[in-house]
C-alpha atoms as a PDB file:
ATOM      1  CA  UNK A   1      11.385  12.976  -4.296  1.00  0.00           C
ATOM      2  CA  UNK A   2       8.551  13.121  -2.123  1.00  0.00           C
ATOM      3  CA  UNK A   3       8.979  10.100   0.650  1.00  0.00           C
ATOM      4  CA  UNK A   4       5.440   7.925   1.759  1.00  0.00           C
ATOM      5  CA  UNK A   5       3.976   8.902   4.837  1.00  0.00           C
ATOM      6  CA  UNK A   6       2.785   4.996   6.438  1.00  0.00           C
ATOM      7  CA  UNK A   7       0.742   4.721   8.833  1.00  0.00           C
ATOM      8  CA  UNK A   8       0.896   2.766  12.017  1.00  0.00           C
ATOM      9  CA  UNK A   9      -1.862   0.416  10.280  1.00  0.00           C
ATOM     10  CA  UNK A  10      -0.083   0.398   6.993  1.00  0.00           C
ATOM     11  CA  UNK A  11       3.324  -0.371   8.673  1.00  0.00           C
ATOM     12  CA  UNK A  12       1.744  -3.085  10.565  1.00  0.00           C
ATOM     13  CA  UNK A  13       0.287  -4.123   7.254  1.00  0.00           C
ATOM     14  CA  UNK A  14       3.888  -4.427   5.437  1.00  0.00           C
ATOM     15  CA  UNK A  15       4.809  -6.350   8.547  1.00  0.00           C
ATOM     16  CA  UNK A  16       2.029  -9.507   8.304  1.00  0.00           C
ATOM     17  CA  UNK A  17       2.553  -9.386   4.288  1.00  0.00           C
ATOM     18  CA  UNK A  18       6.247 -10.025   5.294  1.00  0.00           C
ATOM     19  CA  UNK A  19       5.839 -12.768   7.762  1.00  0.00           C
ATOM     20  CA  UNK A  20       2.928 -14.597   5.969  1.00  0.00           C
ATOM     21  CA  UNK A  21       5.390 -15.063   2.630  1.00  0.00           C
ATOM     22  CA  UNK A  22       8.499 -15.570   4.475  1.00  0.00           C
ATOM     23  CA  UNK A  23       6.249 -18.490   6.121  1.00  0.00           C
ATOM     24  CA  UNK A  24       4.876 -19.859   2.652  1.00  0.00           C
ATOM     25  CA  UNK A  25       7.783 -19.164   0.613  1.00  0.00           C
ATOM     26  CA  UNK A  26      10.915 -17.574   2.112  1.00  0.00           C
ATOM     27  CA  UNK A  27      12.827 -14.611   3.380  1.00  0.00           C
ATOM     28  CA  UNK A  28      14.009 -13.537   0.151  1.00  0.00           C
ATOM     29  CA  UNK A  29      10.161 -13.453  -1.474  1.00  0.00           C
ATOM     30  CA  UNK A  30       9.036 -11.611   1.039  1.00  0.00           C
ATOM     31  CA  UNK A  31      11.568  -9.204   1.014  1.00  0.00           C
ATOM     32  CA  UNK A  32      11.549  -8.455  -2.866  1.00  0.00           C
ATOM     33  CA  UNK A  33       7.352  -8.132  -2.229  1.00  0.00           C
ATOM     34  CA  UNK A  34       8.058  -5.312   0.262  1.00  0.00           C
ATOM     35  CA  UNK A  35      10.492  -3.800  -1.964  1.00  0.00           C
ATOM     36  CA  UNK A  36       7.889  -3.931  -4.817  1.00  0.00           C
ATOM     37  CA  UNK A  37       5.248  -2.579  -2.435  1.00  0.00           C
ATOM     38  CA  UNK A  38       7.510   0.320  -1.471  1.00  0.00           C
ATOM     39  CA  UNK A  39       8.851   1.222  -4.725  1.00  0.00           C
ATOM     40  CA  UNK A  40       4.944   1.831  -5.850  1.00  0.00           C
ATOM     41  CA  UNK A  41       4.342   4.087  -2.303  1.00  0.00           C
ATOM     42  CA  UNK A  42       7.627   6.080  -3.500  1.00  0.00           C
ATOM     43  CA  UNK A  43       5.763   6.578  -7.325  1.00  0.00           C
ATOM     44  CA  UNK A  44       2.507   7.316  -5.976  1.00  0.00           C
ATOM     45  CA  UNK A  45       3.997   9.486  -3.317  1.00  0.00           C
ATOM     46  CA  UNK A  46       5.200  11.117  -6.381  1.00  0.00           C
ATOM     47  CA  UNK A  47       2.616  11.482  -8.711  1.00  0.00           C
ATOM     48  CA  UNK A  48      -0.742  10.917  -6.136  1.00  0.00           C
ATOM     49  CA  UNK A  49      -3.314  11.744  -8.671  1.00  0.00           C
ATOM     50  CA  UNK A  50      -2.103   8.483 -10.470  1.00  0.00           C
ATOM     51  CA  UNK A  51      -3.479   6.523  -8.616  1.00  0.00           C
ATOM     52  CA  UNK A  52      -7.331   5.289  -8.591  1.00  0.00           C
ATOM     53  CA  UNK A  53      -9.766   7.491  -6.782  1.00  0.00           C
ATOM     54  CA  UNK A  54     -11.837   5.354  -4.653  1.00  0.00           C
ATOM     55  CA  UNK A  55     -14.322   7.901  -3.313  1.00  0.00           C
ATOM     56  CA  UNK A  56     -16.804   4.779  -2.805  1.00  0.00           C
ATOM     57  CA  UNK A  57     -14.690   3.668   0.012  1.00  0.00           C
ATOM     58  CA  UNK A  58     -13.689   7.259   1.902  1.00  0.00           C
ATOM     59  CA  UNK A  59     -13.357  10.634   0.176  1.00  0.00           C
ATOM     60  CA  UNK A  60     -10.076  11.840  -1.236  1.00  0.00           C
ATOM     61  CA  UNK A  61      -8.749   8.049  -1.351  1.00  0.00           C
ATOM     62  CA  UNK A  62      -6.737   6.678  -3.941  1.00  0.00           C
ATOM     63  CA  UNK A  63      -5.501   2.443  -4.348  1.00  0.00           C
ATOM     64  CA  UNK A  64      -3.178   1.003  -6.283  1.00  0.00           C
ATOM     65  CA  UNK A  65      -2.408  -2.456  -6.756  1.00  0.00           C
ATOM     66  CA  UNK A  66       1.191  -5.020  -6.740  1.00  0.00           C
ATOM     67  CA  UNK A  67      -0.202  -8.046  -6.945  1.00  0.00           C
ATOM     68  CA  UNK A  68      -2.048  -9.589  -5.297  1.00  0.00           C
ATOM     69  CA  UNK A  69      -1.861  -6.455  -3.039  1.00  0.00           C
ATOM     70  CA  UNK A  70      -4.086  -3.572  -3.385  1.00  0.00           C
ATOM     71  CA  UNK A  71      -3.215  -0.449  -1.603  1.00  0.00           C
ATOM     72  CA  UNK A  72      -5.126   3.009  -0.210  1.00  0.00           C
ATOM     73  CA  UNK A  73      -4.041   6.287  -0.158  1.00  0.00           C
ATOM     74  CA  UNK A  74      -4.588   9.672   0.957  1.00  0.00           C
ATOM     75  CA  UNK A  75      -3.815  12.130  -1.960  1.00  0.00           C
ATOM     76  CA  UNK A  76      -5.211  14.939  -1.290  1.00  0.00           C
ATOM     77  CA  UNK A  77      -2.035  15.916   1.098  1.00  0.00           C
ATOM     78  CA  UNK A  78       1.761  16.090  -0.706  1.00  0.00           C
ATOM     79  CA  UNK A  79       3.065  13.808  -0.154  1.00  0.00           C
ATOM     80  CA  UNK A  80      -0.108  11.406   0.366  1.00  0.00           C
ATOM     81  CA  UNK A  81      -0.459   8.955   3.468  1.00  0.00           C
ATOM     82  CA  UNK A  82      -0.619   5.238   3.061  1.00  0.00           C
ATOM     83  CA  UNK A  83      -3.137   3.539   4.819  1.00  0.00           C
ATOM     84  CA  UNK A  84      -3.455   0.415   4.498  1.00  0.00           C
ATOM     85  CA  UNK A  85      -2.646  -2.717   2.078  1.00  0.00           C
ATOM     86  CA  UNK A  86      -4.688  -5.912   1.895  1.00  0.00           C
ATOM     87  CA  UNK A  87      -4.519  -9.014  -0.134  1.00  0.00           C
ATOM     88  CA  UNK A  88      -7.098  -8.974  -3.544  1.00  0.00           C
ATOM     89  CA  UNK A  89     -10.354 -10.235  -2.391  1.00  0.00           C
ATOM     90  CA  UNK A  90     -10.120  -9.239   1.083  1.00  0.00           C
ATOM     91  CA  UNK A  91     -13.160  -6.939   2.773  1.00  0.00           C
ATOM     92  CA  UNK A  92     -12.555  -3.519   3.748  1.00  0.00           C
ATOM     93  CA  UNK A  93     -14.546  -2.026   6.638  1.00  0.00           C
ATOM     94  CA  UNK A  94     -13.950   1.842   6.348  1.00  0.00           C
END
Protein backbone atom coordinates (compact mmCIF):
# COMPACT_ATOMS: atom_id res chain seq x y z
CA UNK A 1 0.00 0.00 0.00
CA UNK A 2 1.19 3.17 -1.13
CA UNK A 3 1.87 5.49 2.22
CA UNK A 4 0.77 9.64 2.00
CA UNK A 5 3.46 11.87 1.39
CA UNK A 6 2.34 15.21 4.01
CA UNK A 7 3.66 18.07 3.74
CA UNK A 8 5.19 20.35 6.28
CA UNK A 9 1.88 22.57 5.74
CA UNK A 10 -0.38 19.59 5.78
CA UNK A 11 1.32 18.15 8.95
CA UNK A 12 1.00 21.43 10.57
CA UNK A 13 -2.56 21.32 9.36
CA UNK A 14 -3.38 17.81 11.19
CA UNK A 15 -1.72 19.46 14.15
CA UNK A 16 -4.28 22.77 14.66
CA UNK A 17 -7.33 20.33 13.60
CA UNK A 18 -6.04 18.28 16.64
CA UNK A 19 -5.64 20.96 19.17
CA UNK A 20 -8.74 23.05 18.15
CA UNK A 21 -11.13 19.72 18.91
CA UNK A 22 -9.23 18.48 21.76
CA UNK A 23 -10.01 22.23 23.04
CA UNK A 24 -13.86 22.12 22.08
CA UNK A 25 -14.47 18.61 22.68
CA UNK A 26 -11.68 16.30 23.92
CA UNK A 27 -8.61 14.24 23.35
CA UNK A 28 -10.35 11.29 22.25
CA UNK A 29 -12.48 13.37 19.32
CA UNK A 30 -9.70 14.71 18.11
CA UNK A 31 -7.83 11.77 17.90
CA UNK A 32 -10.55 9.54 16.09
CA UNK A 33 -10.81 12.91 13.51
CA UNK A 34 -7.10 12.44 12.70
CA UNK A 35 -7.51 8.85 12.37
CA UNK A 36 -10.47 9.46 9.96
CA UNK A 37 -8.41 12.09 8.14
CA UNK A 38 -5.53 9.64 7.72
CA UNK A 39 -7.36 6.62 6.84
CA UNK A 40 -8.81 8.78 3.65
CA UNK A 41 -4.85 10.06 2.80
CA UNK A 42 -3.98 6.14 2.97
CA UNK A 43 -7.21 5.44 0.24
CA UNK A 44 -6.45 8.28 -1.85
CA UNK A 45 -2.79 7.56 -1.65
CA UNK A 46 -4.09 4.45 -3.09
CA UNK A 47 -6.35 5.10 -5.68
CA UNK A 48 -5.34 9.17 -6.48
CA UNK A 49 -7.51 9.52 -9.47
CA UNK A 50 -10.47 9.07 -6.95
CA UNK A 51 -10.36 11.86 -5.77
CA UNK A 52 -11.89 15.31 -7.21
CA UNK A 53 -9.77 17.15 -9.70
CA UNK A 54 -9.69 20.67 -8.73
CA UNK A 55 -7.78 22.16 -11.65
CA UNK A 56 -9.64 25.61 -10.74
CA UNK A 57 -7.50 25.86 -7.74
CA UNK A 58 -3.79 24.54 -9.12
CA UNK A 59 -3.25 22.02 -11.92
CA UNK A 60 -2.99 18.32 -11.25
CA UNK A 61 -4.86 18.84 -7.74
CA UNK A 62 -7.25 16.59 -6.35
CA UNK A 63 -9.62 17.22 -2.66
CA UNK A 64 -11.44 15.09 -0.83
CA UNK A 65 -13.54 15.72 1.99
CA UNK A 66 -14.13 14.06 6.05
CA UNK A 67 -16.26 16.28 7.33
CA UNK A 68 -16.20 19.15 7.85
CA UNK A 69 -12.62 18.82 6.42
CA UNK A 70 -11.82 19.13 2.87
CA UNK A 71 -8.47 18.05 1.71
CA UNK A 72 -5.89 18.75 -1.51
CA UNK A 73 -3.81 16.58 -3.21
CA UNK A 74 -1.18 16.14 -5.63
CA UNK A 75 -2.01 13.08 -7.89
CA UNK A 76 -0.24 13.30 -10.56
CA UNK A 77 2.93 11.66 -8.56
CA UNK A 78 2.43 7.80 -6.96
CA UNK A 79 1.92 8.04 -4.33
CA UNK A 80 0.31 11.71 -4.35
CA UNK A 81 1.38 14.55 -1.79
CA UNK A 82 -1.02 16.02 0.67
CA UNK A 83 -1.10 19.52 0.94
CA UNK A 84 -3.14 20.90 2.91
CA UNK A 85 -6.62 20.40 4.89
CA UNK A 86 -8.98 23.19 5.90
CA UNK A 87 -12.28 23.35 7.60
CA UNK A 88 -15.58 23.60 4.90
CA UNK A 89 -16.08 27.18 4.20
CA UNK A 90 -12.68 28.31 4.74
CA UNK A 91 -10.75 30.50 1.77
CA UNK A 92 -7.95 29.10 -0.02
CA UNK A 93 -5.25 31.42 -1.39
CA UNK A 94 -3.23 29.21 -3.92
Amino acid sequence: MNEPLLTDEAKNDLVEIWATLAEARDERTADRMNQKIYAMCRVKAQFPETGRLREDIGPGLRSAIVRPYVFFFGAPVRPPSFCAFCAGGATLNP
